[in-house]
C-alpha atoms as a PDB file:
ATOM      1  CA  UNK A   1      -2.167  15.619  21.956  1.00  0.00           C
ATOM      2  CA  UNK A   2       0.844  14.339  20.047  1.00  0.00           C
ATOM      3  CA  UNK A   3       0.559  10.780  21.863  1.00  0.00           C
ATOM      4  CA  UNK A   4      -3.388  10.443  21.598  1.00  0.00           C
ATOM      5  CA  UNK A   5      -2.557   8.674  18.359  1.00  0.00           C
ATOM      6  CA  UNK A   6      -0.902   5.416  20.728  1.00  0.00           C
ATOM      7  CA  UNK A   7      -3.704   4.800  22.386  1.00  0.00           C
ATOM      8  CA  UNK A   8      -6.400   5.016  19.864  1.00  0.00           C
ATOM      9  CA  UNK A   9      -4.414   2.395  17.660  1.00  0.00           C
ATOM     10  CA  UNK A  10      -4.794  -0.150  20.167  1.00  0.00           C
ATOM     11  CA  UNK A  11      -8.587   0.730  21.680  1.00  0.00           C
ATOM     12  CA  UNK A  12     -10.502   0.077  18.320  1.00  0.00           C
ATOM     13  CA  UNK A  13     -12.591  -2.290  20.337  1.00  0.00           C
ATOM     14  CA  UNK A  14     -13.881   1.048  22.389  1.00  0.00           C
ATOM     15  CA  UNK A  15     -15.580   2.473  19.529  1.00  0.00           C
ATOM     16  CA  UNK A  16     -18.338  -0.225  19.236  1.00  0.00           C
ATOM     17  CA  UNK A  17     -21.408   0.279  20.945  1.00  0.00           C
ATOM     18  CA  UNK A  18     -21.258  -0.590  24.385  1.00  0.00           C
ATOM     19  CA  UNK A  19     -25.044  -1.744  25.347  1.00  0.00           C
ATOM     20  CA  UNK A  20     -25.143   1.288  27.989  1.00  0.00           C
ATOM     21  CA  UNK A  21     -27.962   4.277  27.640  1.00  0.00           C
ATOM     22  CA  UNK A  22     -26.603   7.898  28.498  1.00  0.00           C
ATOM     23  CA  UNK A  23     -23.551   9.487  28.361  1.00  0.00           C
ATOM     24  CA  UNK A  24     -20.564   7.052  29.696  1.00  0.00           C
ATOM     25  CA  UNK A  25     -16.706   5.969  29.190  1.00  0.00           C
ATOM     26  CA  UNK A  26     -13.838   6.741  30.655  1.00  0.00           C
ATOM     27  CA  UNK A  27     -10.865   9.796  31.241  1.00  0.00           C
ATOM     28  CA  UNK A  28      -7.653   9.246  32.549  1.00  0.00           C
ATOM     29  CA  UNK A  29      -4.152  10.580  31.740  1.00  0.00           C
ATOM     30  CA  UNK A  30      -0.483   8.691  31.209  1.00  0.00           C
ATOM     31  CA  UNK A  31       2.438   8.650  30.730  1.00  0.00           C
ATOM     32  CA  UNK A  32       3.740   8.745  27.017  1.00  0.00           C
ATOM     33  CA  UNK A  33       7.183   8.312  24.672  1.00  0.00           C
ATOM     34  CA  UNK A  34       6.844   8.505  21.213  1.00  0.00           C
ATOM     35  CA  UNK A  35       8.918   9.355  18.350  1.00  0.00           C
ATOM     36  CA  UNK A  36       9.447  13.258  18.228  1.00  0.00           C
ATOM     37  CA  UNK A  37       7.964  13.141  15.001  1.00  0.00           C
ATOM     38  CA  UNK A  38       6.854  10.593  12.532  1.00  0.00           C
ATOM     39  CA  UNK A  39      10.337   8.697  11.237  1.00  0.00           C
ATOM     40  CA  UNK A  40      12.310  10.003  13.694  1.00  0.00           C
ATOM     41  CA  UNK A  41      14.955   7.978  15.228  1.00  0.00           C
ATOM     42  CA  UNK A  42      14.526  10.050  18.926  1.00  0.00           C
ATOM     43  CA  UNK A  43      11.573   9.577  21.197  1.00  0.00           C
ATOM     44  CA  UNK A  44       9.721  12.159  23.422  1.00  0.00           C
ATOM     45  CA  UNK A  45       8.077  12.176  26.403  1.00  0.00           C
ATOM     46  CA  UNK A  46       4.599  13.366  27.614  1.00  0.00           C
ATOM     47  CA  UNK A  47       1.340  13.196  29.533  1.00  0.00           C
ATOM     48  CA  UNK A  48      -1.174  11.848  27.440  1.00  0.00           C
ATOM     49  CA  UNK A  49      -4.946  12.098  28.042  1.00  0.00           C
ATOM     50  CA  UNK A  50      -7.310   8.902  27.471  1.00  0.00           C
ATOM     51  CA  UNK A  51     -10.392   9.622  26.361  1.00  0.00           C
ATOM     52  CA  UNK A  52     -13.052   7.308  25.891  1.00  0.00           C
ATOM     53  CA  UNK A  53     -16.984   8.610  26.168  1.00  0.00           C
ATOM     54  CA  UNK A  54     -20.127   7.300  24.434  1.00  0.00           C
ATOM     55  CA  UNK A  55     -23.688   8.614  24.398  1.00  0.00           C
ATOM     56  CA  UNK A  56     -26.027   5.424  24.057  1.00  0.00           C
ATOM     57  CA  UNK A  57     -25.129   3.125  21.928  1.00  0.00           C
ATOM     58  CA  UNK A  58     -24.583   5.223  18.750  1.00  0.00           C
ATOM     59  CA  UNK A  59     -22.094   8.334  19.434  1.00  0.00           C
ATOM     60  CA  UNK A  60     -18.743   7.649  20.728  1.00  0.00           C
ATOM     61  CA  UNK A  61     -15.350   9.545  21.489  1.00  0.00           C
ATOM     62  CA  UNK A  62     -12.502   8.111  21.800  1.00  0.00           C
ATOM     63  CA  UNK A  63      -8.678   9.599  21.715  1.00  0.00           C
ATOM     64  CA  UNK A  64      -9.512  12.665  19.308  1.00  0.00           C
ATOM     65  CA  UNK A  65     -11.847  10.752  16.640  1.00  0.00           C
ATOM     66  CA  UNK A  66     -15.747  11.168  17.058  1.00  0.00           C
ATOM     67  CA  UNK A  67     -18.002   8.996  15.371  1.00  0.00           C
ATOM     68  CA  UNK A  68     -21.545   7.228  15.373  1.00  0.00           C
ATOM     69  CA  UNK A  69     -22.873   3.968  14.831  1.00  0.00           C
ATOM     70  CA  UNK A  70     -25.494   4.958  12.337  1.00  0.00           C
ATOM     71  CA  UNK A  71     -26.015   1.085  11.107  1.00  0.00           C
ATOM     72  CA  UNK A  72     -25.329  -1.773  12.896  1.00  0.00           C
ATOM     73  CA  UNK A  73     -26.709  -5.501  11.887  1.00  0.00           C
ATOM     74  CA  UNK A  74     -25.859  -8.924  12.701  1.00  0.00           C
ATOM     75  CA  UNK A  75     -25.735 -11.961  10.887  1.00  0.00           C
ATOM     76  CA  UNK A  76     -27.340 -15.508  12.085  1.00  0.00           C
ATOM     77  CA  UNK A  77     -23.584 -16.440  12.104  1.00  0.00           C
ATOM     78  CA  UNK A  78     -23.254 -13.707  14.904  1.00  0.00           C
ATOM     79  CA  UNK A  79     -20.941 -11.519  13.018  1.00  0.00           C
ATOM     80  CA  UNK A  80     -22.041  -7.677  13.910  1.00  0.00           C
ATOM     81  CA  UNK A  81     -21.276  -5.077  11.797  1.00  0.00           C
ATOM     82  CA  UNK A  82     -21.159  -1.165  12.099  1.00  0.00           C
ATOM     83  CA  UNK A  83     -20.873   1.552   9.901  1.00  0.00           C
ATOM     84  CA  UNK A  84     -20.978   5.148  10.315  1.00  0.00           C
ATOM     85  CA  UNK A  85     -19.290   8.410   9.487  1.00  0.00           C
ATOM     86  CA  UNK A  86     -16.261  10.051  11.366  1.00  0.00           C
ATOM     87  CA  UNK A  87     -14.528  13.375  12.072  1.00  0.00           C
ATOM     88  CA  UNK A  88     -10.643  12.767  13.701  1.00  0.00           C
ATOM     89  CA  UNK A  89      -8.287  15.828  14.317  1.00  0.00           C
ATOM     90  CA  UNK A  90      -5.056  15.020  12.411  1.00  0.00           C
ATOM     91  CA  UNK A  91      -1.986  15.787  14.377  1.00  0.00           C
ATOM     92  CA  UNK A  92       0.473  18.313  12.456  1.00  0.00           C
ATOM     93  CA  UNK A  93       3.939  18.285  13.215  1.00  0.00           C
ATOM     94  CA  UNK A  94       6.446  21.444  14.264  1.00  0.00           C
ATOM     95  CA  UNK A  95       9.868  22.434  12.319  1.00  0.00           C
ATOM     96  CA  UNK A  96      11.315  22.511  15.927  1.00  0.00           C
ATOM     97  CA  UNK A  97      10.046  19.077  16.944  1.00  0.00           C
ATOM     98  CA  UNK A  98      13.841  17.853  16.044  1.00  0.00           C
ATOM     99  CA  UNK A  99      16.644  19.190  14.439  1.00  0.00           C
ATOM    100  CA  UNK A 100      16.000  16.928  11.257  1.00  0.00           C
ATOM    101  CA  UNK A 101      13.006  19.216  10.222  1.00  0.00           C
ATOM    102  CA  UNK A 102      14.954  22.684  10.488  1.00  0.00           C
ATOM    103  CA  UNK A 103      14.306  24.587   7.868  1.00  0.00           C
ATOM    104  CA  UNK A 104      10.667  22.404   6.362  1.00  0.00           C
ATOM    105  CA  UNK A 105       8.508  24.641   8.359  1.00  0.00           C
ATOM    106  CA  UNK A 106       5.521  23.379  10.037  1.00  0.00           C
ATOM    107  CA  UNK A 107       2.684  21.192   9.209  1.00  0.00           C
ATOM    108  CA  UNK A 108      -1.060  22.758  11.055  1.00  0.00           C
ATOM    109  CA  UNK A 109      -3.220  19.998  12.660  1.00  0.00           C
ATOM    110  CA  UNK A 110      -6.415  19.420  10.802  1.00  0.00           C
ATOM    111  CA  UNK A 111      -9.523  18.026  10.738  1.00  0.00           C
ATOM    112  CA  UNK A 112     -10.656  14.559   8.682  1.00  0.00           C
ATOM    113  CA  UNK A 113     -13.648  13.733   7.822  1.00  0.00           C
ATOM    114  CA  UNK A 114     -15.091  10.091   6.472  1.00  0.00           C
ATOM    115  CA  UNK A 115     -16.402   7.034   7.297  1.00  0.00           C
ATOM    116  CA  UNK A 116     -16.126   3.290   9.273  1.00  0.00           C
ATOM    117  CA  UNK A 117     -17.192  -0.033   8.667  1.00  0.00           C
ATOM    118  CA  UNK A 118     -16.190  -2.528  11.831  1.00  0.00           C
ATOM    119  CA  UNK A 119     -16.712  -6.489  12.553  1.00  0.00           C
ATOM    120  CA  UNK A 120     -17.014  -8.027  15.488  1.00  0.00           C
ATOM    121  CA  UNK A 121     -17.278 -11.814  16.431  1.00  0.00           C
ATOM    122  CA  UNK A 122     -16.318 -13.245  20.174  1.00  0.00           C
ATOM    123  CA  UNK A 123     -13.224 -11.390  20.826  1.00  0.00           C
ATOM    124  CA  UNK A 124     -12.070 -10.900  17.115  1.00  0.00           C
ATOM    125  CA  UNK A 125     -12.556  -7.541  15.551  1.00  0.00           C
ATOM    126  CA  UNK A 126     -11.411  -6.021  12.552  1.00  0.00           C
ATOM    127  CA  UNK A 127     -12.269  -2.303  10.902  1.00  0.00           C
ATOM    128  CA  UNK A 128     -11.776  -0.578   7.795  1.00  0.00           C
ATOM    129  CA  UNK A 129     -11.924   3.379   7.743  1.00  0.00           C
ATOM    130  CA  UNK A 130     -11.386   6.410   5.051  1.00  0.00           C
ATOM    131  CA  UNK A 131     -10.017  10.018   6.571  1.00  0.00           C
ATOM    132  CA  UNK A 132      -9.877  12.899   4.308  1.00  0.00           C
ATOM    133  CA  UNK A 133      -8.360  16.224   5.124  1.00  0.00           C
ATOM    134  CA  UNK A 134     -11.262  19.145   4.821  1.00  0.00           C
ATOM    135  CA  UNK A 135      -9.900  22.143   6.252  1.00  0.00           C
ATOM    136  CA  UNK A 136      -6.155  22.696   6.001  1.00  0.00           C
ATOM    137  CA  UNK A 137      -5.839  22.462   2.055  1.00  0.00           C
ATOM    138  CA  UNK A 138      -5.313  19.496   0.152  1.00  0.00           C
ATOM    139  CA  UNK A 139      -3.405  17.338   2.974  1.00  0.00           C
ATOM    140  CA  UNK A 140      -4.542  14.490   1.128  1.00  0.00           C
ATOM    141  CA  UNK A 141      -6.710  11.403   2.329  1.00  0.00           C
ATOM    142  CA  UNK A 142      -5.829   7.833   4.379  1.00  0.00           C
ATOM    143  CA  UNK A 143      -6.920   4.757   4.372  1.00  0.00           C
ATOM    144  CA  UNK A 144      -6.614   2.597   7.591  1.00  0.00           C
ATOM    145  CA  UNK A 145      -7.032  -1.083   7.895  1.00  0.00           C
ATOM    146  CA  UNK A 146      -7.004  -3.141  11.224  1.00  0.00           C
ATOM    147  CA  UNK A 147      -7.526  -6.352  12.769  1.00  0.00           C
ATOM    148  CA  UNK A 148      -6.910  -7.913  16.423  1.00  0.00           C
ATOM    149  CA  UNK A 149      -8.145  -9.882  19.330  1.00  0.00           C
ATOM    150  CA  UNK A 150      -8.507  -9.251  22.841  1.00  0.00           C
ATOM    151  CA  UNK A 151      -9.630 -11.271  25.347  1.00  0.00           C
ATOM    152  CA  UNK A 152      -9.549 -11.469  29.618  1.00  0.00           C
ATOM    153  CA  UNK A 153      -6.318 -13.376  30.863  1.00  0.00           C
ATOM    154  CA  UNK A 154      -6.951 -13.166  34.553  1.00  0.00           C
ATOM    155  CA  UNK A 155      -9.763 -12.058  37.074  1.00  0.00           C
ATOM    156  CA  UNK A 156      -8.888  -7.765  36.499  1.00  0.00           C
ATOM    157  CA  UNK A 157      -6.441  -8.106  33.219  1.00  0.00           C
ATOM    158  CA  UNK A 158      -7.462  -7.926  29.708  1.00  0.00           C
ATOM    159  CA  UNK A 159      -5.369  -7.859  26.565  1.00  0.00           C
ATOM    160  CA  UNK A 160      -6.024  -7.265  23.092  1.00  0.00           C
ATOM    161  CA  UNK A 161      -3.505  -7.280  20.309  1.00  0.00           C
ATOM    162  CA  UNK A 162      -3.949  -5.679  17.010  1.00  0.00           C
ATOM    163  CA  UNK A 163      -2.272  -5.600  13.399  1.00  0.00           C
ATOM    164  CA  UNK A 164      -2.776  -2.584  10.976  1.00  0.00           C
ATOM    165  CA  UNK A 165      -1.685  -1.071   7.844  1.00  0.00           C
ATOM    166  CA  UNK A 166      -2.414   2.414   6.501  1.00  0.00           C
ATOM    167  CA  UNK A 167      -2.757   4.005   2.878  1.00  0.00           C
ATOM    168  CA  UNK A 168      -1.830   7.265   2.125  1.00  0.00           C
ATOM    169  CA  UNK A 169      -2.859   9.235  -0.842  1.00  0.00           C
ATOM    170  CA  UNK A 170      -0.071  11.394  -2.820  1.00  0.00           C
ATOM    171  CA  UNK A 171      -1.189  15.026  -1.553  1.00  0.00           C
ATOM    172  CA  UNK A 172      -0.668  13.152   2.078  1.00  0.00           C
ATOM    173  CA  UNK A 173       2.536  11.463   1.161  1.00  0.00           C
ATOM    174  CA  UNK A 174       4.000  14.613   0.363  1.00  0.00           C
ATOM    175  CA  UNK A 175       2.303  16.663   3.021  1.00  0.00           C
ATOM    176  CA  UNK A 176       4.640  14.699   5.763  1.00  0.00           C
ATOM    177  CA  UNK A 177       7.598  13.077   3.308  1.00  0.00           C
ATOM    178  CA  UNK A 178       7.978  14.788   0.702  1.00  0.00           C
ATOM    179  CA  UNK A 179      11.009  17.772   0.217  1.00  0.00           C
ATOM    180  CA  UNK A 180       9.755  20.812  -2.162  1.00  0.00           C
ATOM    181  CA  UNK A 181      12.315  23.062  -3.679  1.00  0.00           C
ATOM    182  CA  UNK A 182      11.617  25.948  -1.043  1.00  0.00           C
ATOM    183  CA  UNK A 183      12.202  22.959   1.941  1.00  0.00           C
ATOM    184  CA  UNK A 184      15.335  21.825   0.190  1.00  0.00           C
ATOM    185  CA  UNK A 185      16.740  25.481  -0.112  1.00  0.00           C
ATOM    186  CA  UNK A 186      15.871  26.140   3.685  1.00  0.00           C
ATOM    187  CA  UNK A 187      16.850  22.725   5.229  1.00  0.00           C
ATOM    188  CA  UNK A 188      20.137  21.531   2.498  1.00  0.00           C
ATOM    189  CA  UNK A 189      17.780  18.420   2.164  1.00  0.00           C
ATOM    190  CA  UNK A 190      17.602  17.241  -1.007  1.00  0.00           C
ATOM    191  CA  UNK A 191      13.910  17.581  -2.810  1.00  0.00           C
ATOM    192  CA  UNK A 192      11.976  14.516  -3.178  1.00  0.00           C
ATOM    193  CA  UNK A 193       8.541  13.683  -3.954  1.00  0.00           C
ATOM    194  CA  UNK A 194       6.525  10.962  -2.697  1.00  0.00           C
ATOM    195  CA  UNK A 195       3.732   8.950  -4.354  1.00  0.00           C
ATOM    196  CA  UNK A 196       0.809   7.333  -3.042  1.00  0.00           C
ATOM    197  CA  UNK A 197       0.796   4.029  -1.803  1.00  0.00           C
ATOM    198  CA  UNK A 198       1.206   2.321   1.785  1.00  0.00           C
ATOM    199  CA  UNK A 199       3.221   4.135   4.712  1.00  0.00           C
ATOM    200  CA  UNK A 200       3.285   1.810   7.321  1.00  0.00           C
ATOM    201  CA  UNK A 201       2.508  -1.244   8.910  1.00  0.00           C
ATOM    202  CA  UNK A 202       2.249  -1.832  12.711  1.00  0.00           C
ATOM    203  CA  UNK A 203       1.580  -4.258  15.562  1.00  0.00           C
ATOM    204  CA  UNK A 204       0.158  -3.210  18.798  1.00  0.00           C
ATOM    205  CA  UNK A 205      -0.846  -4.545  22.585  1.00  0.00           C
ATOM    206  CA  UNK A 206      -2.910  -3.306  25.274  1.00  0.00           C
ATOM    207  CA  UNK A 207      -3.820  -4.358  28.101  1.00  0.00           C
ATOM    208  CA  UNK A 208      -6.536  -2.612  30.160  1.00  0.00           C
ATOM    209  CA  UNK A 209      -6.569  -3.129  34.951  1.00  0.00           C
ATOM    210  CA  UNK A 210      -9.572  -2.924  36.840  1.00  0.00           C
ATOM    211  CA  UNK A 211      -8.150  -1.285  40.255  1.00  0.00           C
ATOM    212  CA  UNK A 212     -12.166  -1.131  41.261  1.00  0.00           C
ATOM    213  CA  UNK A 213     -15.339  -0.502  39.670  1.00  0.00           C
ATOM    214  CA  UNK A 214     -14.345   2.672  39.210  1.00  0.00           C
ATOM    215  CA  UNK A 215     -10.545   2.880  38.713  1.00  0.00           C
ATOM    216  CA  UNK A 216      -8.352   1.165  35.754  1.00  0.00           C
ATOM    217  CA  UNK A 217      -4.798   0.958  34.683  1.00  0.00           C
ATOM    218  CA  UNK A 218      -3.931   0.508  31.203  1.00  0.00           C
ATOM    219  CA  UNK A 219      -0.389  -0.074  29.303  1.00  0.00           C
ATOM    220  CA  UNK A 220      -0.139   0.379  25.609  1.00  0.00           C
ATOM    221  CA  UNK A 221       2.885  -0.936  23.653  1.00  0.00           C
ATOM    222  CA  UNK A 222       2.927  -0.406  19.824  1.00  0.00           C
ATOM    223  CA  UNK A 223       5.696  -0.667  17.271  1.00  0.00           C
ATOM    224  CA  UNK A 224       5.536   0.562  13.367  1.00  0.00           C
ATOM    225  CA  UNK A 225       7.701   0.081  10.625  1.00  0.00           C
ATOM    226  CA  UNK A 226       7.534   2.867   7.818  1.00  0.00           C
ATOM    227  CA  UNK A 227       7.579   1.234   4.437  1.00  0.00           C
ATOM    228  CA  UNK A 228       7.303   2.148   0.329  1.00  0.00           C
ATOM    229  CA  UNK A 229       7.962   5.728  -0.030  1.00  0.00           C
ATOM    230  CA  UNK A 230       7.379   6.916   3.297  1.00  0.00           C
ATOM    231  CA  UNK A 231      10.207   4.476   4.247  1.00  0.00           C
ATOM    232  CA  UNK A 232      12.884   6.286   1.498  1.00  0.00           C
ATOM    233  CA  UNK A 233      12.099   9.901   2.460  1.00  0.00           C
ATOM    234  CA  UNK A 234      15.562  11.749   3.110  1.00  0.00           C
ATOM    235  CA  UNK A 235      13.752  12.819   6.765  1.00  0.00           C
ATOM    236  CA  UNK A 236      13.400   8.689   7.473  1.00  0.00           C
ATOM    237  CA  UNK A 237      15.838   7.022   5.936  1.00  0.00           C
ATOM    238  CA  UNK A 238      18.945   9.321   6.106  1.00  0.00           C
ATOM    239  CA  UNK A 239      17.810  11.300   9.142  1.00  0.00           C
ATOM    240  CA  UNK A 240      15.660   9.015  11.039  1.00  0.00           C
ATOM    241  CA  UNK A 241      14.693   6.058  11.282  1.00  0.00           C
ATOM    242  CA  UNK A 242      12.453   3.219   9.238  1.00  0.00           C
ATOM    243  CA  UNK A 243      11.569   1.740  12.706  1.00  0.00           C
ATOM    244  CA  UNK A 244       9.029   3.163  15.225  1.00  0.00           C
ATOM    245  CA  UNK A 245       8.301   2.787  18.675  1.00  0.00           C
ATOM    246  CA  UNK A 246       5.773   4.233  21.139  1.00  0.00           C
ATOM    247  CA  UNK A 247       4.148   3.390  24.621  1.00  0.00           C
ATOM    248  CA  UNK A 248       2.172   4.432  27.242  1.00  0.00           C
ATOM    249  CA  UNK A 249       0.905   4.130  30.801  1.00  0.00           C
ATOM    250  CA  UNK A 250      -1.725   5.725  32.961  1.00  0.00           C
ATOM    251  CA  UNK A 251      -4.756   5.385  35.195  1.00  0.00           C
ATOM    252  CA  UNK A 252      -8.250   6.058  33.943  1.00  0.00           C
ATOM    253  CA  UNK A 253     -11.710   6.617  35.848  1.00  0.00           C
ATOM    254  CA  UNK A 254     -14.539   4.993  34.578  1.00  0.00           C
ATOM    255  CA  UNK A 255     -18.443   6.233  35.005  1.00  0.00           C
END
């Protein structure tokens, strides 16, 4: 589950309704390396399920974020527009993921709950959406921002490639940056508090094989640099690393 979060960056273009009645999509499982935890300077490695399923054109799954397309319109320019409400299971992190986190104890996945609003003209898409933590305490809300293209570059091969940024509130910041007194006691860390304010900014690429009607390949290759106070936590910038990389490969079956 920890590498779910790769692929879904990059397949944005998934979650828009697909023209298709019933329940259809796509499973498959990868290959995965990420970092062993956000701002580390070490990378894992995993399988990684792809998930990808949509009922009509209004409910979708895709990596662990479930959604619907409860208004969609388009403009005489052809711009289309969706909007719609979201639930996404936030990925939590364990004090034994690396040796940096000894001693901060671990962080419970959780579930978010918000909204969407995505555009879509030709092969240009971009999205806006608003997570908010609702059962694991105050772990504090995010606010991701995206744009990219993709487009078909030979007979089976399609790429898309996609910018992003993400806000974090406070609550958030602190959640997975910040050092409390206990954490500084346990871990020799020094305390530090983080505000709210941007966490990262990332590029990814994708690119999705048709083996047969049936069958697929896909790659995904996406790189993330931590920035403002994410960026100057003691667990990134003296014991990790500002600079994030992840990737994955697999096959996928499509119905």
């Amino acid at each position: 589950m920890l590498l779910i979060t790769v692929a879904s960056a990059a397949t944005a273009e998934d979650m828009l309704p697909t023209g298709r009645e019933g329940l259809h999509g796509s499973i498959g499982l990868g290959v995965g390396m990420r970092p062993a935890y956000e701002g580390a300077d070490e990378r894992k490695t995993r399988l990684t399920p792809n998930i990808n399923l949509y009922y009509g054109d209004t409910f979708f799954l895709t990596g662990m974020t479930a959604g619907a397309n409860l208004w969609k319109h388009t403009t005489t320019q052809g711009l289309s527009i969706y909007a719609g409400p979201l639930l996404a299971l936030r990925r939590g992190r364990d004090a034994d993921d690396h040796d940096a986190l000894t001693g901060l104890g671990d962080i419970d996945r959780s579930l978010d709950a918000g909204g969407f609003v995505r555009f879509r003209k030709d092969g240009w898409q971009a999205r806006a959406d608003v997570r908010k933590d609702v059962t694991n305490g105050d772990g504090g809300t995010t606010v991701n921002l995206s744009a990219g293209y993709g487009m078909p570059v030979a007979q089976n091969l399609r790429l898309r490639a996609n910018l992003d940024a993400a806000w974090a509130s406070a609550a958030y910041m602190n959640t997975f940056y910040g050092i409390d007194a206990t954490q500084s006691a346990n871990s020799g860390i020094a305390q530090y508090t983080a505000e709210s304010g941007f966490k990262h900014v990332g590029a990814s690429l994708a690119a999705d094989y048709a083996i047969s009607r049936e069958w697929g390949g896909f790659a995904t290759v996406r790189a993330t640099r931590l920035i403002g106070d994410a960026a100057d936590s003691p667990i990134v910038a003296t014991l990790g690393s500002k600079n994030q990389v992840a990737a994955t490969v697999g096959i996928k079956y499509h119905f």
